[in-house]
C-alpha atoms as a PDB file:
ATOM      1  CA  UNK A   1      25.164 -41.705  25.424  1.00  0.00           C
ATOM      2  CA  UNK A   2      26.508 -45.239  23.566  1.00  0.00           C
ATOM      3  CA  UNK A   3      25.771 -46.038  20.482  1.00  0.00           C
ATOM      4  CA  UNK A   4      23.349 -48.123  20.914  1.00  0.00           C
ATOM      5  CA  UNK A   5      20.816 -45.216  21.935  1.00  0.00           C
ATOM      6  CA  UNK A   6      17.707 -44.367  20.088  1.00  0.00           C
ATOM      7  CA  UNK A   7      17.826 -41.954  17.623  1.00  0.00           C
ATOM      8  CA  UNK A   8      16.101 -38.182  18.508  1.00  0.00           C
ATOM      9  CA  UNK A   9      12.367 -38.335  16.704  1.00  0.00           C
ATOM     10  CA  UNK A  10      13.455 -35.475  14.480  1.00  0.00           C
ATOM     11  CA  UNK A  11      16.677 -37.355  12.948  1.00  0.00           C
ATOM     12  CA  UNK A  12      14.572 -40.259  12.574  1.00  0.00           C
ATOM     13  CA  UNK A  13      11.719 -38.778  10.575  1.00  0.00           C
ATOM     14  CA  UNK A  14      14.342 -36.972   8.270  1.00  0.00           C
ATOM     15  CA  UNK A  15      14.376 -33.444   9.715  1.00  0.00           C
ATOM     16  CA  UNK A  16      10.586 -33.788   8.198  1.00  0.00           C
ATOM     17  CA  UNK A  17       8.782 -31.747  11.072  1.00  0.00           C
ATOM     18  CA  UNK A  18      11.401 -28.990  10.121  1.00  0.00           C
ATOM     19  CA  UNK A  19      10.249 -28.748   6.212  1.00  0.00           C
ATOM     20  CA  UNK A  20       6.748 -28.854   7.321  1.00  0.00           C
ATOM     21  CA  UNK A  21       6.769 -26.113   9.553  1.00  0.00           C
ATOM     22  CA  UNK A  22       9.163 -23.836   6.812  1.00  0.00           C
ATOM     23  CA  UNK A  23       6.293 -24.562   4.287  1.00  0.00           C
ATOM     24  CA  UNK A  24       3.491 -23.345   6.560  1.00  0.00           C
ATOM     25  CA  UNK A  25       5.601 -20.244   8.120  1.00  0.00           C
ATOM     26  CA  UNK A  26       5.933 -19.485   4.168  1.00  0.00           C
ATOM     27  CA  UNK A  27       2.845 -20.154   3.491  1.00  0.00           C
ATOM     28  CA  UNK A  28       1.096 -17.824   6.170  1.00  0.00           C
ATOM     29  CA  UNK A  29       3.973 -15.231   4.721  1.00  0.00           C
ATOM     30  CA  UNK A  30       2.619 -15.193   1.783  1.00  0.00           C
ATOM     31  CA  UNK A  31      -0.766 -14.764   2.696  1.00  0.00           C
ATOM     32  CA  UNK A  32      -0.257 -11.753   4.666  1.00  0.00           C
ATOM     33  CA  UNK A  33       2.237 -10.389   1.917  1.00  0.00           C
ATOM     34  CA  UNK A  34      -0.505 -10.851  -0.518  1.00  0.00           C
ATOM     35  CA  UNK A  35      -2.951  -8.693   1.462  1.00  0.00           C
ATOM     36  CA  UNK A  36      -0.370  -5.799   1.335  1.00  0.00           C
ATOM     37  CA  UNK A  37      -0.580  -3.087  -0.824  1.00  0.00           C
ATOM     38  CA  UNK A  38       2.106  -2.534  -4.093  1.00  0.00           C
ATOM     39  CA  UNK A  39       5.074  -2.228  -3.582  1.00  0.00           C
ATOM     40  CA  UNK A  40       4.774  -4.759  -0.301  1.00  0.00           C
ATOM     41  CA  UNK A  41       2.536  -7.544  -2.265  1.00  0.00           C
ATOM     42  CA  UNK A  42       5.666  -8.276  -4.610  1.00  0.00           C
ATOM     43  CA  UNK A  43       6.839 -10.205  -1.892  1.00  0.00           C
ATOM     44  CA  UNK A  44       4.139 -12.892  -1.668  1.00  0.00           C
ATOM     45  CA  UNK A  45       5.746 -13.729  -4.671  1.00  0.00           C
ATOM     46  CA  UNK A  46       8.787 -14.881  -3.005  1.00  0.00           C
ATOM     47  CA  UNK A  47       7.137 -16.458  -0.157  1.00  0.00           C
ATOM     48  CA  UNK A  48       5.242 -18.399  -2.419  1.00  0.00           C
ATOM     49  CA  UNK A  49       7.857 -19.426  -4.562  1.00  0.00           C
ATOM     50  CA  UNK A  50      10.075 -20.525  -1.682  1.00  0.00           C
ATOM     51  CA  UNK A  51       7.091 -22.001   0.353  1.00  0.00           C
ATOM     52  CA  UNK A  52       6.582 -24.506  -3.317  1.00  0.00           C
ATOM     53  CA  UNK A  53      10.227 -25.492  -3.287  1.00  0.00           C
ATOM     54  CA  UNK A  54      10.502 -26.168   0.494  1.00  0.00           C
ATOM     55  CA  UNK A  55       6.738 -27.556   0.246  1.00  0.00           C
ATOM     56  CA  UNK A  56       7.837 -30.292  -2.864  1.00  0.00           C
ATOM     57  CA  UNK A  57      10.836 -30.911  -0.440  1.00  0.00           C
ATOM     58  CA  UNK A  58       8.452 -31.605   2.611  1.00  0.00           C
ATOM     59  CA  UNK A  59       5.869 -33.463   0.465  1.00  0.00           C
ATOM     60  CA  UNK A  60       8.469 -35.879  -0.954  1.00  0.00           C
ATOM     61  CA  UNK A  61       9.466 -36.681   2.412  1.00  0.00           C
ATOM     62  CA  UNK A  62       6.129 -36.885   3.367  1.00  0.00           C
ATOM     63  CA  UNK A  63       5.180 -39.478   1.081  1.00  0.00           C
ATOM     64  CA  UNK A  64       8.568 -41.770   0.969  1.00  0.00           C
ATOM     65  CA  UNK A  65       8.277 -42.101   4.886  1.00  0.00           C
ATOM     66  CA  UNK A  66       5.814 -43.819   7.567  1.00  0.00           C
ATOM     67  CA  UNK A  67       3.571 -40.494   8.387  1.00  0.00           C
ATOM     68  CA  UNK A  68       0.242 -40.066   8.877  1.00  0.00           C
ATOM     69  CA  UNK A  69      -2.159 -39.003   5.908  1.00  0.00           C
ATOM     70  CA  UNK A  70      -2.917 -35.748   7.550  1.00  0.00           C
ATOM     71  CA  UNK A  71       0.097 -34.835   7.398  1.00  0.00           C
ATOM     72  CA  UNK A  72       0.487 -35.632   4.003  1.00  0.00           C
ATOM     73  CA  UNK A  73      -2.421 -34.341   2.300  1.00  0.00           C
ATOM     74  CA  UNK A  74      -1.552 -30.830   4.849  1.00  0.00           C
ATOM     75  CA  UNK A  75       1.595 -30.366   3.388  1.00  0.00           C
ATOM     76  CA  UNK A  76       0.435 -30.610   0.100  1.00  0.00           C
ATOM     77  CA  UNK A  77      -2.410 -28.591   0.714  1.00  0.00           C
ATOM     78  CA  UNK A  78      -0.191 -25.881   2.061  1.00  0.00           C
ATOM     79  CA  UNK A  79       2.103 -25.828  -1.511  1.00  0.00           C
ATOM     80  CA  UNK A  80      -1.012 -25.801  -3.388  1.00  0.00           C
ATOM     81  CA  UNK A  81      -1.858 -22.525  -1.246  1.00  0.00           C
ATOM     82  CA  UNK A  82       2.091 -21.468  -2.220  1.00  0.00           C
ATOM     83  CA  UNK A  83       1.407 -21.837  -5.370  1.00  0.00           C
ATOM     84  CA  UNK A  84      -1.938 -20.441  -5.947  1.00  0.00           C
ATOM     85  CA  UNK A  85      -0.183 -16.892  -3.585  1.00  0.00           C
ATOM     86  CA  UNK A  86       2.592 -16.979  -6.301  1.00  0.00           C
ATOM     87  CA  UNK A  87       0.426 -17.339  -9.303  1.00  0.00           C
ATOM     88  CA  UNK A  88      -2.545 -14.717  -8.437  1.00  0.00           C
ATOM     89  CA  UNK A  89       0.212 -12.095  -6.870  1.00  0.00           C
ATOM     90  CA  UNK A  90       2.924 -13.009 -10.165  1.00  0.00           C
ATOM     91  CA  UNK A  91      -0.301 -12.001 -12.450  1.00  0.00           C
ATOM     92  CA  UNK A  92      -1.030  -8.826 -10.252  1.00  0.00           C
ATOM     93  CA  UNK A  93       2.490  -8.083 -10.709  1.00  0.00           C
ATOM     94  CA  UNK A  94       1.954  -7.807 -14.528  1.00  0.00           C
ATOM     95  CA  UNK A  95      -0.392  -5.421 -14.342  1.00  0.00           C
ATOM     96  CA  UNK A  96       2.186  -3.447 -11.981  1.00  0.00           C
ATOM     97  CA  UNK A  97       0.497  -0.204 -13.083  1.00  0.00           C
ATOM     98  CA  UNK A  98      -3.127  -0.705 -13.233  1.00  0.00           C
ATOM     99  CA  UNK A  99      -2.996  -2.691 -10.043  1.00  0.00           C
ATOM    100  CA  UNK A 100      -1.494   0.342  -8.268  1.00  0.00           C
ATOM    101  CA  UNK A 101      -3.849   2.556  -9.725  1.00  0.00           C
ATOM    102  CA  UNK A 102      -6.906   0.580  -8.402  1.00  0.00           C
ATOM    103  CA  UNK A 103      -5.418   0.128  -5.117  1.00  0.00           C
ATOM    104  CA  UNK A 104      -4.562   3.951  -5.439  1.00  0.00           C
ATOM    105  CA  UNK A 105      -8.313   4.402  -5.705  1.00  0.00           C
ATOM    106  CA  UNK A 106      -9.591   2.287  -3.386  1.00  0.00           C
ATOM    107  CA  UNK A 107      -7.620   3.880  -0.916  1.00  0.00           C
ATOM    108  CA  UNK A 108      -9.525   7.025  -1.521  1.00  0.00           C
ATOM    109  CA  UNK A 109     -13.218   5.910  -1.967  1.00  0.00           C
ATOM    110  CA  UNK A 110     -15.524   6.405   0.608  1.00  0.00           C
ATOM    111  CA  UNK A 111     -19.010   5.363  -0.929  1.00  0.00           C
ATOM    112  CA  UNK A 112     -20.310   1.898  -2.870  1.00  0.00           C
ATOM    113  CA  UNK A 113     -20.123   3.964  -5.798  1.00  0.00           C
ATOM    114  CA  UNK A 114     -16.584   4.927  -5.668  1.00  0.00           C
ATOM    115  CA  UNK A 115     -15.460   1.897  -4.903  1.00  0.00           C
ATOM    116  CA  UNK A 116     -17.893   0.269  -7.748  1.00  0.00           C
ATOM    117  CA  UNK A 117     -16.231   3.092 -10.731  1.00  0.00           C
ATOM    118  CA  UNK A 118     -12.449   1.753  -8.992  1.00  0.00           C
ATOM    119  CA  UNK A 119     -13.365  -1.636 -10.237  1.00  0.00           C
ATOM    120  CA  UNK A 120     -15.256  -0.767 -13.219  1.00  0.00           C
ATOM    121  CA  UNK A 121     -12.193   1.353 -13.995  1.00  0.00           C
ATOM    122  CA  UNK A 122      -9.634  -1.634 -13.091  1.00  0.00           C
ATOM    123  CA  UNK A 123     -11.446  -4.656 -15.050  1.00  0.00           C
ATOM    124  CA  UNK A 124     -11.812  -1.862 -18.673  1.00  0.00           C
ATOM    125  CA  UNK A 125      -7.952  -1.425 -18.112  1.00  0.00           C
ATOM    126  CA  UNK A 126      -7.300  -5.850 -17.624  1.00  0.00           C
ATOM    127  CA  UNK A 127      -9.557  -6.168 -20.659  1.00  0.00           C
ATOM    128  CA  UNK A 128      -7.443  -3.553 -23.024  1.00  0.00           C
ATOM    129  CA  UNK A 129      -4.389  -4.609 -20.932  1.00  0.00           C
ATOM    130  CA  UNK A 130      -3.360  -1.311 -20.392  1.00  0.00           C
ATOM    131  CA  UNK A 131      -1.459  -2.143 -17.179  1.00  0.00           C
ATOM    132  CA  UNK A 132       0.864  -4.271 -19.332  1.00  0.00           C
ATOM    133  CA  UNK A 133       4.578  -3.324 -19.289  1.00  0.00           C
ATOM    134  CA  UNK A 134       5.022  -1.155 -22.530  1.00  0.00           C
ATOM    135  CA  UNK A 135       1.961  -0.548 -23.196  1.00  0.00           C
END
């Protein structure tokens, strides 16, 4: 090749395709990581986080360079969705305890009413925070 040759598509956008598709590979990671039960939900919380940072990244890029604006409002759509994974799961995590217990239950119930005395259970213990860490 001389130097005079085009540049490949993906130096010339930045290596943007690349921090697009880590955000949405995240992204989906922490979806399905959120749908886990404790102990295995903890790590939406690190998809998430990681799928923000790379997902800033990505949407800076995004918006400094001469891409369409479906890519741009995707990418930031998919950090929003990073963030909201890290937020709910990082506020599940608080509740560590209680959360486990409700899953716990869930797990067992068979009938409406079960399941409808798991959640009853779960929201009393949110609203005294009993699920709190030293509580």
């Amino acid at each position: 090749m001389t130097a005079s040759s085009p540049a490949p598509a993906a130096e010339k956008d930045g290596g943007l395709a690349s921090w697009v598709r880590a955000a949405i590979v995240l992204m989906l990671g922490a979806y399905l990581a959120a749908g886990a039960m404790l102990p295995w939900k903890l790590a939406a919380v690190a998809f998430g986080a990681a799928g923000v940072v790379v997902g800033v990244v990505a949407t800076i890029k995004a918006f400094r360079g001469a891409v369409p604006i479906v890519l741009r409002v995707t990418i930031a759509l998919a950090t929003l969705a990073c963030l909201l994974f890290t937020l709910s799961t990082g506020l599940q995590s608080l509740f560590y305890h209680a959360t486990s217990e409700y899953e716990q239950c869930l797990r067992g119930s068979v009938t409406d009413r079960t399941t409808a005395t798991c959640q009853r259970e779960y929201e009393e213990k949110l609203r005294n925070l009993d699920g709190l860490p030293g509580s």
